[in-house]
Protein backbone atom coordinates (compact mmCIF):
# COMPACT_ATOMS: atom_id res chain seq x y z
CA UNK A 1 110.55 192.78 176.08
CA UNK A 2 110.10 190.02 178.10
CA UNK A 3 112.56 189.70 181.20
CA UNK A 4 113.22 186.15 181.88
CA UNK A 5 116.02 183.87 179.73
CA UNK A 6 114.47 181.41 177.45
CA UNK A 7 116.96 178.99 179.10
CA UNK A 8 114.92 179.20 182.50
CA UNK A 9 111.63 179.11 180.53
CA UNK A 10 112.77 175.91 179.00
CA UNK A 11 113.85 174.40 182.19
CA UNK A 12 110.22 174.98 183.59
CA UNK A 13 108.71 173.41 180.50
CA UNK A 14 111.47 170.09 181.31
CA UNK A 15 110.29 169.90 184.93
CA UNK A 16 106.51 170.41 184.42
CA UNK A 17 106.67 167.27 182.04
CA UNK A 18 108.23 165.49 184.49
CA UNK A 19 104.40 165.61 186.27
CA UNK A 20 104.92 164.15 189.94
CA UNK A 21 108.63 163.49 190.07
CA UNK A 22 109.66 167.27 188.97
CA UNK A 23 107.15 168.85 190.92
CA UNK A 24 109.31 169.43 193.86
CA UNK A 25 112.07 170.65 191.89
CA UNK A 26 109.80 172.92 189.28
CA UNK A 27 107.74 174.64 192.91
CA UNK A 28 111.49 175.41 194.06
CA UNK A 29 112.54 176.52 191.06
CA UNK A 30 109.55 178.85 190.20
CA UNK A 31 109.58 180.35 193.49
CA UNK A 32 113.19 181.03 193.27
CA UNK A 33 112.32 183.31 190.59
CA UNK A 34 112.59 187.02 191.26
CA UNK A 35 109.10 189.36 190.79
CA UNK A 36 110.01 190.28 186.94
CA UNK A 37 111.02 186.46 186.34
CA UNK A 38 107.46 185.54 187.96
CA UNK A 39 105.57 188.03 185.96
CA UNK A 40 106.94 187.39 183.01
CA UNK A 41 106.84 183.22 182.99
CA UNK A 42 102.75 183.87 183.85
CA UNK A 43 102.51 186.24 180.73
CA UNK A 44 104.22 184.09 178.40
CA UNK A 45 101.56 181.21 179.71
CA UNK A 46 99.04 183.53 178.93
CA UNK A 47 99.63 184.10 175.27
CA UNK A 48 100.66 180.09 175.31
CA UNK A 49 97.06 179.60 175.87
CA UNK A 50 95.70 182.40 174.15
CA UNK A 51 94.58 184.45 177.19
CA UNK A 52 96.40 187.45 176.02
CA UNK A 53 98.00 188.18 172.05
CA UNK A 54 101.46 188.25 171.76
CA UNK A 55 101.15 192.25 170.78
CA UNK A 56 98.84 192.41 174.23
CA UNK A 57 102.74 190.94 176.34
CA UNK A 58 103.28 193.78 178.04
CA UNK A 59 99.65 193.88 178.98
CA UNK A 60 100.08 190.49 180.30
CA UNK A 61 102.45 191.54 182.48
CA UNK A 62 101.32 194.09 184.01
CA UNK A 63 98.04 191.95 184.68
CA UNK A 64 100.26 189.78 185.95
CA UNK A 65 101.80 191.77 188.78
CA UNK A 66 98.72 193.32 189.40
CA UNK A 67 97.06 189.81 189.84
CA UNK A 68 99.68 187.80 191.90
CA UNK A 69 97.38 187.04 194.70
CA UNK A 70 98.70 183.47 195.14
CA UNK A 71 102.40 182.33 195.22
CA UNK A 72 103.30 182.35 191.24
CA UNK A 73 104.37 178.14 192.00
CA UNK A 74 101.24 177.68 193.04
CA UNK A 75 98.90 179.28 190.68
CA UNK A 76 101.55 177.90 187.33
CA UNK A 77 101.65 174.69 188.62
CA UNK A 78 97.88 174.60 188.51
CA UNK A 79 97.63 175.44 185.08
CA UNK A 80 96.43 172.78 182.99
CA UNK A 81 99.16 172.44 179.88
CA UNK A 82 101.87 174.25 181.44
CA UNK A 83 104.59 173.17 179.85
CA UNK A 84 102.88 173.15 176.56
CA UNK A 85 101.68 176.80 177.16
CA UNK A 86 104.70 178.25 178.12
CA UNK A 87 106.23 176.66 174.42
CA UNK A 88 103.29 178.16 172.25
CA UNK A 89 103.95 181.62 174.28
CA UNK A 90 107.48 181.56 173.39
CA UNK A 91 106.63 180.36 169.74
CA UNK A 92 104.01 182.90 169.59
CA UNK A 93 106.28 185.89 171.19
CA UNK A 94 109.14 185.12 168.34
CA UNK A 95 111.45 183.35 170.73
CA UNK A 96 113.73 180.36 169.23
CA UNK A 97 114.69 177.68 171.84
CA UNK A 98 116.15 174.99 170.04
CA UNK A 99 119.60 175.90 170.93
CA UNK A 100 118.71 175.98 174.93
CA UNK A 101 116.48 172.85 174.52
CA UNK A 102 119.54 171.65 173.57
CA UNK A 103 121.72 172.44 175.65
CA UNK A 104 119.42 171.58 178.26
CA UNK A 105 118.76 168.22 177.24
């Protein structure tokens, strides 16, 4: 079950397409998180990329607590496709966000 609202999810995708201007905003944002929000935006990047199947999530997870070694803004935001990562995760984990993209928008 994965512990973070698709709205938030979204509004890291926005900001880490916004490249240099959002980057501010997105590190602030990230590390705003709480330790399950953290977690859970790195495992959804993982199955984004294909690191992890979206039947392995929960794996991913715990992987991802296990692994946090670096501040979660840091290591994200050093992720090559972010943005486009974290919408194939949510795409691959069964998650419509059309209505928050949306909204968001």
């Amino acid at each position: 079950m994965i512990e973070i609202s698709p709205r938030k999810v979204v509004h890291v995708v926005y900001l880490a397409r916004e490249e240099t201007t959002g980057a501010a905003e997105l590190y602030a944002f990230i590390d705003a998180l709480n330790a399950e929000e953290k977690a859970h935006l790195t495992a959804i990047a993982w199955v984004g990329r294909g690191a992890f199947e979206p039947e392995d999530y929960a794996e991913a997870v715990e992987t991802a607590f296990a692994e946090a070694t670096t501040p979660t803004a840091d290591y994200l935001m050093g992720m090559p496709h972010l943005g486009e990562n974290l919408e194939s995760g949510l795409e691959a984990l069964g998650v419509d966000v059309s209505g928050e993209e949306e909204d968001f928008l």
